[in-house]
Protein backbone atom coordinates (compact mmCIF):
# COMPACT_ATOMS: atom_id res chain seq x y z
CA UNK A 1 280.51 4.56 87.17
CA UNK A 2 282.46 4.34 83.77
CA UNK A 3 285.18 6.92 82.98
CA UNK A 4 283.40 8.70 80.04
CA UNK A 5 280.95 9.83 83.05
CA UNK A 6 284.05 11.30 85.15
CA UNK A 7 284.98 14.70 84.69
CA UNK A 8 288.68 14.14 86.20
CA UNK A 9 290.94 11.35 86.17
CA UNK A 10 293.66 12.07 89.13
CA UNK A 11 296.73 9.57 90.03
CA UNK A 12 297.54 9.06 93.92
CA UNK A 13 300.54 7.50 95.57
CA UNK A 14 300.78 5.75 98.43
CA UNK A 15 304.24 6.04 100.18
CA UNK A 16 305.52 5.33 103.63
CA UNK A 17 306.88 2.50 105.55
CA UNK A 18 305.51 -1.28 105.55
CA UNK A 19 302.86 -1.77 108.52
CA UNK A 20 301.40 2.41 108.48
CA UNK A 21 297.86 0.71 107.44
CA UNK A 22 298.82 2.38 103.77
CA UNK A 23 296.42 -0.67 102.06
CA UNK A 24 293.57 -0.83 105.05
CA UNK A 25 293.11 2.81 104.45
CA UNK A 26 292.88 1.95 100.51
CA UNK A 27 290.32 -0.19 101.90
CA UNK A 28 288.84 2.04 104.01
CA UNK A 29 288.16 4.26 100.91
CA UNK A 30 286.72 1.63 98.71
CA UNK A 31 284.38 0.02 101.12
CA UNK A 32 283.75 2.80 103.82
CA UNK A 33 280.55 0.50 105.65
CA UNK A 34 283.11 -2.52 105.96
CA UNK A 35 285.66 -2.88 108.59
CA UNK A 36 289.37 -2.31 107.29
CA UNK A 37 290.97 -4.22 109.50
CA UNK A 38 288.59 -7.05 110.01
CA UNK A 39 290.32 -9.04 107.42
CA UNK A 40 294.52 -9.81 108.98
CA UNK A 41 296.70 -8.48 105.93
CA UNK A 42 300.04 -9.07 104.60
CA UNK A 43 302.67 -6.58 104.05
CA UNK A 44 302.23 -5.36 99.92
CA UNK A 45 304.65 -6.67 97.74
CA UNK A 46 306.04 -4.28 94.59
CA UNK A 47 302.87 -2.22 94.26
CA UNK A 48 298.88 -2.61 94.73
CA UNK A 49 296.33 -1.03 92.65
CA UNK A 50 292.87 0.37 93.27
CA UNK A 51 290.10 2.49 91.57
CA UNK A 52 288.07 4.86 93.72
CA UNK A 53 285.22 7.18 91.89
CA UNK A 54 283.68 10.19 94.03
CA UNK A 55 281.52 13.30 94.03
CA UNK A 56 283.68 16.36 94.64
CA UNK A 57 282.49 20.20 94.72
CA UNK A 58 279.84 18.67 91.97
CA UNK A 59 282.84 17.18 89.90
CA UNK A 60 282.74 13.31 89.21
CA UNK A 61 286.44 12.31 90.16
CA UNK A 62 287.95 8.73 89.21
CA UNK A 63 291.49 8.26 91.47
CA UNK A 64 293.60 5.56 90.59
CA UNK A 65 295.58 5.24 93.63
CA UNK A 66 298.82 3.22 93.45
CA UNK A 67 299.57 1.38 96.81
CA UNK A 68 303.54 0.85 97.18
CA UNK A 69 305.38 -1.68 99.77
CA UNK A 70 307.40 0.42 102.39
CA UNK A 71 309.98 -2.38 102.44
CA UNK A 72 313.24 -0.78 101.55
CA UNK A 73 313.72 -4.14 99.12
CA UNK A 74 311.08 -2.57 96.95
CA UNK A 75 312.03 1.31 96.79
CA UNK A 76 313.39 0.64 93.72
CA UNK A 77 310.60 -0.65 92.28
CA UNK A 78 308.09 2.23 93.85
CA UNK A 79 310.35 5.08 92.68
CA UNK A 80 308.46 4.78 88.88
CA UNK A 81 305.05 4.82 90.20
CA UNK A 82 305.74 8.66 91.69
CA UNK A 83 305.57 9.52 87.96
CA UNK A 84 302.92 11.41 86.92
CA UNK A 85 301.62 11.33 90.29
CA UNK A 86 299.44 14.31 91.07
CA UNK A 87 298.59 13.50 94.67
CA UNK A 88 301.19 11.92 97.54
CA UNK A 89 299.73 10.67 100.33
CA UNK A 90 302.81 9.57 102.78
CA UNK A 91 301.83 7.54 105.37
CA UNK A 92 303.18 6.87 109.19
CA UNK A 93 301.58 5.31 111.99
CA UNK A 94 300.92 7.02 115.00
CA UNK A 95 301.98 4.16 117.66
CA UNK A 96 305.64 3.91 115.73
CA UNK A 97 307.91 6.58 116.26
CA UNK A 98 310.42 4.85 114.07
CA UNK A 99 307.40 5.52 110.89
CA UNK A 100 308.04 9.18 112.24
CA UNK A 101 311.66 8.87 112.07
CA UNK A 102 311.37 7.88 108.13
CA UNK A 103 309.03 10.37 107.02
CA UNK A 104 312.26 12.57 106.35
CA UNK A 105 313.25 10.03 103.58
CA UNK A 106 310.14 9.77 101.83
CA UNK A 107 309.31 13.39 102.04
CA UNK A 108 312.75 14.06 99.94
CA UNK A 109 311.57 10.76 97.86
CA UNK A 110 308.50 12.59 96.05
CA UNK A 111 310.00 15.42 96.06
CA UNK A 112 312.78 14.33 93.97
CA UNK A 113 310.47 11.89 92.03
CA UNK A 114 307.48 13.39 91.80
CA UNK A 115 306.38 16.21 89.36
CA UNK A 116 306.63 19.70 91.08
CA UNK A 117 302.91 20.17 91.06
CA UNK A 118 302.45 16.94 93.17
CA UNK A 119 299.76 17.29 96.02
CA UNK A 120 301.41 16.26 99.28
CA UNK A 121 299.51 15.18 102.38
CA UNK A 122 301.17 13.44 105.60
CA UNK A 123 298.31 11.02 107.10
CA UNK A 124 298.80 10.06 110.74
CA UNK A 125 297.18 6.89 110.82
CA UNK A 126 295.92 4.60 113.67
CA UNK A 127 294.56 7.40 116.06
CA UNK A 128 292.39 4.70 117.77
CA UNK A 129 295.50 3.62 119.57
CA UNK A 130 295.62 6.83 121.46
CA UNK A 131 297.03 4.93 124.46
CA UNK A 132 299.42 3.30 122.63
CA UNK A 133 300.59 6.59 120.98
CA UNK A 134 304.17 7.41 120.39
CA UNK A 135 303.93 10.23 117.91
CA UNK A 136 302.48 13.56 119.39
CA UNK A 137 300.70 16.60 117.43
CA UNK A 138 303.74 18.73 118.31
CA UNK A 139 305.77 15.90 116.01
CA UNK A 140 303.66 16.36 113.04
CA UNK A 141 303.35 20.28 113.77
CA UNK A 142 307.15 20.37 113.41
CA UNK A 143 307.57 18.01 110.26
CA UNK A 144 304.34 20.19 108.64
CA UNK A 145 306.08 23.16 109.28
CA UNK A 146 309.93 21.98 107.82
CA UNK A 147 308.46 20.90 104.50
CA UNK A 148 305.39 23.20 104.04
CA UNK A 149 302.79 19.95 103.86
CA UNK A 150 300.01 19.59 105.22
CA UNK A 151 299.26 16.78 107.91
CA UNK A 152 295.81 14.71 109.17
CA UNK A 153 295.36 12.12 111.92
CA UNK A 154 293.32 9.17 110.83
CA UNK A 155 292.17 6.07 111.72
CA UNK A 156 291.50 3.35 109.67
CA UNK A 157 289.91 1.45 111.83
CA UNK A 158 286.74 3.48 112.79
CA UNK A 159 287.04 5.73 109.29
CA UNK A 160 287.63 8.94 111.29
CA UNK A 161 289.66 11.33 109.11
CA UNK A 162 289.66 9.13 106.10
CA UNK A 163 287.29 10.81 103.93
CA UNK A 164 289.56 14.50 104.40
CA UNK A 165 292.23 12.31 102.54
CA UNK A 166 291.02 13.04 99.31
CA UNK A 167 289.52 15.66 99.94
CA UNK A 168 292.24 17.78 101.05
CA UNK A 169 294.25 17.04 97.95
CA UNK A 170 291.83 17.12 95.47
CA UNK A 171 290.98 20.64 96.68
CA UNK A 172 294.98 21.58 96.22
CA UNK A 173 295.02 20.17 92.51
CA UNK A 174 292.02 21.70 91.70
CA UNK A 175 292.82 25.08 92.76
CA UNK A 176 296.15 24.73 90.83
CA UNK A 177 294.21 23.56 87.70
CA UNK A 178 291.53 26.26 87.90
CA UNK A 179 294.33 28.69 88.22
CA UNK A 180 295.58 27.72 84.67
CA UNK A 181 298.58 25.79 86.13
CA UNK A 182 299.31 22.44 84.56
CA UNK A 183 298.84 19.41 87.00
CA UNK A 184 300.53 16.38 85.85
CA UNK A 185 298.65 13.51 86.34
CA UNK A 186 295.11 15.24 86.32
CA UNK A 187 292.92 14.42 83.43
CA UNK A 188 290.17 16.41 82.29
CA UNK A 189 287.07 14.68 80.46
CA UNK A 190 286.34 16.64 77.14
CA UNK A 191 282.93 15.45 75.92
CA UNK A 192 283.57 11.55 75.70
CA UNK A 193 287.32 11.54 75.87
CA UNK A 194 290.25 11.94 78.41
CA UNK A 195 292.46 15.14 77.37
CA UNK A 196 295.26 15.20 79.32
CA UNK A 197 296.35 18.80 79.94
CA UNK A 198 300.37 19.33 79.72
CA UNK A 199 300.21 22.51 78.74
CA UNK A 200 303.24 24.06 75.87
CA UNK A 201 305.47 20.57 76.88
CA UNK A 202 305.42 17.97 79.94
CA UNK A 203 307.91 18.46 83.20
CA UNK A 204 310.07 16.03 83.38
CA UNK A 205 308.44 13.52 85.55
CA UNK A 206 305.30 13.14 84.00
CA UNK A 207 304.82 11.03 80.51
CA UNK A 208 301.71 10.85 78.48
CA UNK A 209 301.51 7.28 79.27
């Protein structure tokens, strides 16, 4: 499916510490009949790229989602790609509390990076390992509560939960676009071109590039 067919163009970040599953979720996404963990991965390195096109509330959506490495070696690196970012998707794994422990950091990261109108979701992953877990729902209750974001539990494994990624944000953005309010980092097809709505002038943390 090409872009001129796509009537939105959105840009997701992936954030959260190394090992969370960030990239088998990515997978997961792409290639939702395929096993995301049947292939052993590597922690990312700098930043990982992938294209995802979907049917939303009869909208044609193309996300270009922007994996990052959770190594602390690399924040430096990551902390450009939260431009023009119109969805955040921070990650922490359910059998880690330590990945609980850290969500306080990246939380303030795309907040502070970000554009204001940036969807935020907090994605619980592995729930598979429910014997193994470490992080409870009163944990994420608490952290959803502090910072007014909204929280999943997921499991990229068997693909339960992974589909309300997306959908959960794109929802958000939506709303705030069909409510007039500019979303940096959402494109909007007009006839066979990509308009990019900014509105009077851009915030600044979003470019036109």
């Amino acid at each position: 499916m090409s872009i001129q067919t796509c009537d939105y163009t959105v840009k997701v970040i992936f954030i959260g510490d190394t090992n969370t599953g960030k990239t088998s979720v990515l997978h997961k996404i792409q290639n939702p009949g395929q096993n995301a963990i049947s292939v052993e991965r590597t922690s990312t390195i700098g930043v990982e790229f992938g294209a995802f096109v979907k049917k939303f509330d009869n909208k044609i959506i193309k996300y270009n989602i922007w994996d990052t490495a959770g190594q602390e070696k690399f924040r430096s690196i990551t902390t450009s790609f939260y431009k023009n970012a119109a969805i955040a998707i921070i990650f922490c794994d359910l059998s880690n509390y330590s990945t609980y422990r850290s969500l306080h950091g990246w939380i303030h990261d795309a907040r502070q990076h970000a554009p204001e109108t940036v969807s935020i979701l907090l994605v619980a992953n592995k729930s598979d390992l429910d014997n193994n877990r470490k992080i409870f729902t009163q944990d994420l209750q608490h952290i959803s509560n502090q910072y007014g974001i909204e929280y999943i539990e997921v499991s990229a494994k068997s693909g339960v939960g992974i589909n309300n990624i997306l959908n959960i944000t794109t929802a958000n953005i939506l709303q705030k676009h069909n409510s007039g309010k500019k979303v940096c980092g959402l494109s909007v097809k007009t006839e066979h071109m990509v308009e990019i709505k900014t509105g009077s002038k851009l915030c600044d943390k979003c470019t036109i590039m």
